[in-house]
N, C-alpha and C. Protein backbone atom coordinates (compact mmCIF):
# COMPACT_ATOMS: atom_id res chain seq x y z
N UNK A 1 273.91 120.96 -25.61
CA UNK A 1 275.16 120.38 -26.05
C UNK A 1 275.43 119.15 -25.19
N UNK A 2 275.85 118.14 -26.08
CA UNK A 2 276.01 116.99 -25.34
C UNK A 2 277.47 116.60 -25.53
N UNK A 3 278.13 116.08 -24.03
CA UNK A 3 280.17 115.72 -24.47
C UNK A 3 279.85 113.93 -24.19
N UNK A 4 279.97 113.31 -24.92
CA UNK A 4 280.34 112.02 -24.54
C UNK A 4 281.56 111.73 -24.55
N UNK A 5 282.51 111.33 -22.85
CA UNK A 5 283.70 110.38 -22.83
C UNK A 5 283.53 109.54 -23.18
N UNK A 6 283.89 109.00 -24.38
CA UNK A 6 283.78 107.92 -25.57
C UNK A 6 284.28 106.05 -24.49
N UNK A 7 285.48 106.99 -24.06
CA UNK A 7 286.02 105.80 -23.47
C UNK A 7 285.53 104.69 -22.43
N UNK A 8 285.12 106.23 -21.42
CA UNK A 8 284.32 105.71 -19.86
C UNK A 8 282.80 105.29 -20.37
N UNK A 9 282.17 105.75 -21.91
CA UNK A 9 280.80 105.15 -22.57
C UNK A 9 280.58 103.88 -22.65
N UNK A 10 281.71 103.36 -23.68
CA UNK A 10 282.19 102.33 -24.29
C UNK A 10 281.92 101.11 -23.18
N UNK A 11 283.26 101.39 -22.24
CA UNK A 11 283.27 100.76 -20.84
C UNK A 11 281.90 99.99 -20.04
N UNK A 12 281.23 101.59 -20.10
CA UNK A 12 279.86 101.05 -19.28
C UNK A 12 279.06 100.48 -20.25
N UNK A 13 278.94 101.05 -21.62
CA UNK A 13 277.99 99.92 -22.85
C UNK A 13 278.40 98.14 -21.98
N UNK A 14 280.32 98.50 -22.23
CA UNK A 14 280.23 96.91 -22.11
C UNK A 14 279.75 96.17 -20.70
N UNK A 15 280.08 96.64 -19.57
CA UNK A 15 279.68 96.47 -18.18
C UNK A 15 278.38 95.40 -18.52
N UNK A 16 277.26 96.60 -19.33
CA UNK A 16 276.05 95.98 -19.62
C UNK A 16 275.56 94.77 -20.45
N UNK A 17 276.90 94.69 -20.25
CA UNK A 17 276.98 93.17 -21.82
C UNK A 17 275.82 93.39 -23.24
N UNK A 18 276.45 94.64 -23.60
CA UNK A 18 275.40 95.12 -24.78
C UNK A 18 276.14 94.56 -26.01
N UNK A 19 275.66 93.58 -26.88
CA UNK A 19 276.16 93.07 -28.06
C UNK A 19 276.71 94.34 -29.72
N UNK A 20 277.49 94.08 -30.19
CA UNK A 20 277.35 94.70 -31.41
C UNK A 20 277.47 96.57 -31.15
N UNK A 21 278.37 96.78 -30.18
CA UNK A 21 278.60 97.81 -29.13
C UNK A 21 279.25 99.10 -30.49
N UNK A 22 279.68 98.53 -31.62
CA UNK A 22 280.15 98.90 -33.02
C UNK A 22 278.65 99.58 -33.41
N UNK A 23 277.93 99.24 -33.57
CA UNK A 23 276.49 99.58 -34.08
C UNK A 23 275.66 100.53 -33.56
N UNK A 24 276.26 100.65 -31.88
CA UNK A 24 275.31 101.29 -31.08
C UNK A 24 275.09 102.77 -31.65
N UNK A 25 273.89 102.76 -31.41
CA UNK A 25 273.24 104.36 -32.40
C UNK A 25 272.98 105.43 -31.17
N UNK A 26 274.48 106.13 -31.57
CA UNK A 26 274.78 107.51 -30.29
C UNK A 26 273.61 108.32 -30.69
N UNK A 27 273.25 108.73 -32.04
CA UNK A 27 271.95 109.84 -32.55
C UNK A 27 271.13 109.46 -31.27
N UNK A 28 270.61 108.39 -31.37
CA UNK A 28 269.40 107.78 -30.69
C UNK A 28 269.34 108.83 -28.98
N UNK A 29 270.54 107.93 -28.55
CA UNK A 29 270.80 108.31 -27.22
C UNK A 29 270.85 109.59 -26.88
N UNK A 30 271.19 110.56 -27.86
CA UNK A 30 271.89 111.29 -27.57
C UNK A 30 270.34 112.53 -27.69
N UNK A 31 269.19 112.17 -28.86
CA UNK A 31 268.06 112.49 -28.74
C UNK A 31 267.27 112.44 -27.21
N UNK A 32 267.74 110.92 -26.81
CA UNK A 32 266.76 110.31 -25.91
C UNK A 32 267.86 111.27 -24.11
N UNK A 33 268.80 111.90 -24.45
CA UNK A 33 269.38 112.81 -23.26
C UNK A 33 268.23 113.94 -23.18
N UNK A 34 268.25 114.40 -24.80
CA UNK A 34 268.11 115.53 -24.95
C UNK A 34 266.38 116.02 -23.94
N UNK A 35 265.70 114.71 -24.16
CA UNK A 35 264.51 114.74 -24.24
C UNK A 35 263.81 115.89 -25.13
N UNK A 36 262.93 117.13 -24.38
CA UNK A 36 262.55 117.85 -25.38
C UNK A 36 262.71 119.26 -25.50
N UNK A 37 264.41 119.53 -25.33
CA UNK A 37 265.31 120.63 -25.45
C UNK A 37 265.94 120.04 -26.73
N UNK A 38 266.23 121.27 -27.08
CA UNK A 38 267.34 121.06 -28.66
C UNK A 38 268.28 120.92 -28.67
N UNK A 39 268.82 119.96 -28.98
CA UNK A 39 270.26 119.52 -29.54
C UNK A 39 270.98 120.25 -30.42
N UNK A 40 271.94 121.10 -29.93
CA UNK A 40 272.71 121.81 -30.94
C UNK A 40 274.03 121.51 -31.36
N UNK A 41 274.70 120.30 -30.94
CA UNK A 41 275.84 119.75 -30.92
C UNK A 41 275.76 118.72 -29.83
N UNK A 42 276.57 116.97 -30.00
CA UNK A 42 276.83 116.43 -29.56
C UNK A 42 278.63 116.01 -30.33
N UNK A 43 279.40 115.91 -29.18
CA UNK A 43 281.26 115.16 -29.51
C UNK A 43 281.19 114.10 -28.53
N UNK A 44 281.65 113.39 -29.63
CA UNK A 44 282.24 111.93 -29.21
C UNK A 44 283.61 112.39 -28.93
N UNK A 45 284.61 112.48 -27.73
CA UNK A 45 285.66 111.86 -27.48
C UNK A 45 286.40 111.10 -26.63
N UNK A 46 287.49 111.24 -27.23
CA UNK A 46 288.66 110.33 -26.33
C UNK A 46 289.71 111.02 -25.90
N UNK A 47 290.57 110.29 -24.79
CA UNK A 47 291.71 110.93 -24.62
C UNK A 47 292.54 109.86 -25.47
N UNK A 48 293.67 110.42 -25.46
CA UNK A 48 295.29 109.74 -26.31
C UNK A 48 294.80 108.20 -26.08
N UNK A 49 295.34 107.18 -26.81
CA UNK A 49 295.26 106.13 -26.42
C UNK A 49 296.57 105.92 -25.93
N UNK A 50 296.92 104.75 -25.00
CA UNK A 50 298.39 104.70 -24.49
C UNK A 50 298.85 103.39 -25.20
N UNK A 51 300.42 103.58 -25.48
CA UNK A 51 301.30 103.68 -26.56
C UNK A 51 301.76 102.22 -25.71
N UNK A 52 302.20 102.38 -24.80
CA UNK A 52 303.00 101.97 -23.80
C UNK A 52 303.07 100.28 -23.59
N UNK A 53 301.44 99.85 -23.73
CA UNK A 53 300.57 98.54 -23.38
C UNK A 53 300.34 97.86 -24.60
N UNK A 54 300.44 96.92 -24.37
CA UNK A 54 299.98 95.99 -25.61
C UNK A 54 298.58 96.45 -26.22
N UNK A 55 298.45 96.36 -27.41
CA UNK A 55 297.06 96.84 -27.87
C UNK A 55 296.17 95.02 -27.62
N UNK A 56 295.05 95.47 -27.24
CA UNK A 56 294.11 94.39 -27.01
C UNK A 56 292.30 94.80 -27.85
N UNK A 57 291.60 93.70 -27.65
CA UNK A 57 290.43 93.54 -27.97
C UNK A 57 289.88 95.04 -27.96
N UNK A 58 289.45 95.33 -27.12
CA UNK A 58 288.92 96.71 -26.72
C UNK A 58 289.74 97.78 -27.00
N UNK A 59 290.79 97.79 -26.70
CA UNK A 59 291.67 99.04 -27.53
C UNK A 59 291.59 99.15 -29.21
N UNK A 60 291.28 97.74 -29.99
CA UNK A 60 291.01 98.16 -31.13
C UNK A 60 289.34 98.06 -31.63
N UNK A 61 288.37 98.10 -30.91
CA UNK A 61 287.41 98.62 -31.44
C UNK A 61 287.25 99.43 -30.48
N UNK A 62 287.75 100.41 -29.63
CA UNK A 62 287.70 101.99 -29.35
C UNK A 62 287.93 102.65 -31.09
N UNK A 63 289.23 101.70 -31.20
CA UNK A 63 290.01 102.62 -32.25
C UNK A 63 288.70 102.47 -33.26
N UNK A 64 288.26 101.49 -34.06
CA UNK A 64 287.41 100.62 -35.17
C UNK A 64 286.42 102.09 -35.27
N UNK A 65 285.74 101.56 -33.63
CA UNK A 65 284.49 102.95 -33.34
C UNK A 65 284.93 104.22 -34.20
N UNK A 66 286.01 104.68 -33.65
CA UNK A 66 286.40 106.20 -34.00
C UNK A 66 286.32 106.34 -35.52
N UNK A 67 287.45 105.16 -36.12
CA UNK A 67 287.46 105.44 -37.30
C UNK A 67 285.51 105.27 -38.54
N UNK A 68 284.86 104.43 -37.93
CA UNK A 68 283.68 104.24 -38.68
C UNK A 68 282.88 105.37 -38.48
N UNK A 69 282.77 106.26 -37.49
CA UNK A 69 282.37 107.40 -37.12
C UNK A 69 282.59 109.20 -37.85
N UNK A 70 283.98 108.60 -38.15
CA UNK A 70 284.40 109.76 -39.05
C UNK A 70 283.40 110.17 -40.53
């Protein structure tokens, strides 16, 4: 079983200046954790987003991510 914090993911994708961060293929990664044990579940989440702050760049493709994922 694999938990990805979607948020603290995202973050470090970008750190890495990885382009097209919308596209990135979790299956892949999430194979390439597994190596060659079985995958019986992987979750993408998040905590709450906060309400409070102006929404910016990155707060809406957290959101974008989530929703294309569904």
């Amino acid at each position: 079983m694999i938990l990805i914090d979607g948020s603290n993911f995202f973050f470090k994708l970008k750190d890495f200046h990885l382009s097209n961060l919308l596209s990135f293929d979790f299956s892949a990664s999430n194979f390439f954790l597994c190596r060659d044990a079985a995958l019986i579940r992987a979750t993408y989440f998040v905590g709450k987003l906060k309400t409070d702050t102006p929404v910016n760049a990155s707060t809406l493709l957290i959101a974008s991510a989530l929703y294309v994922s569904r």
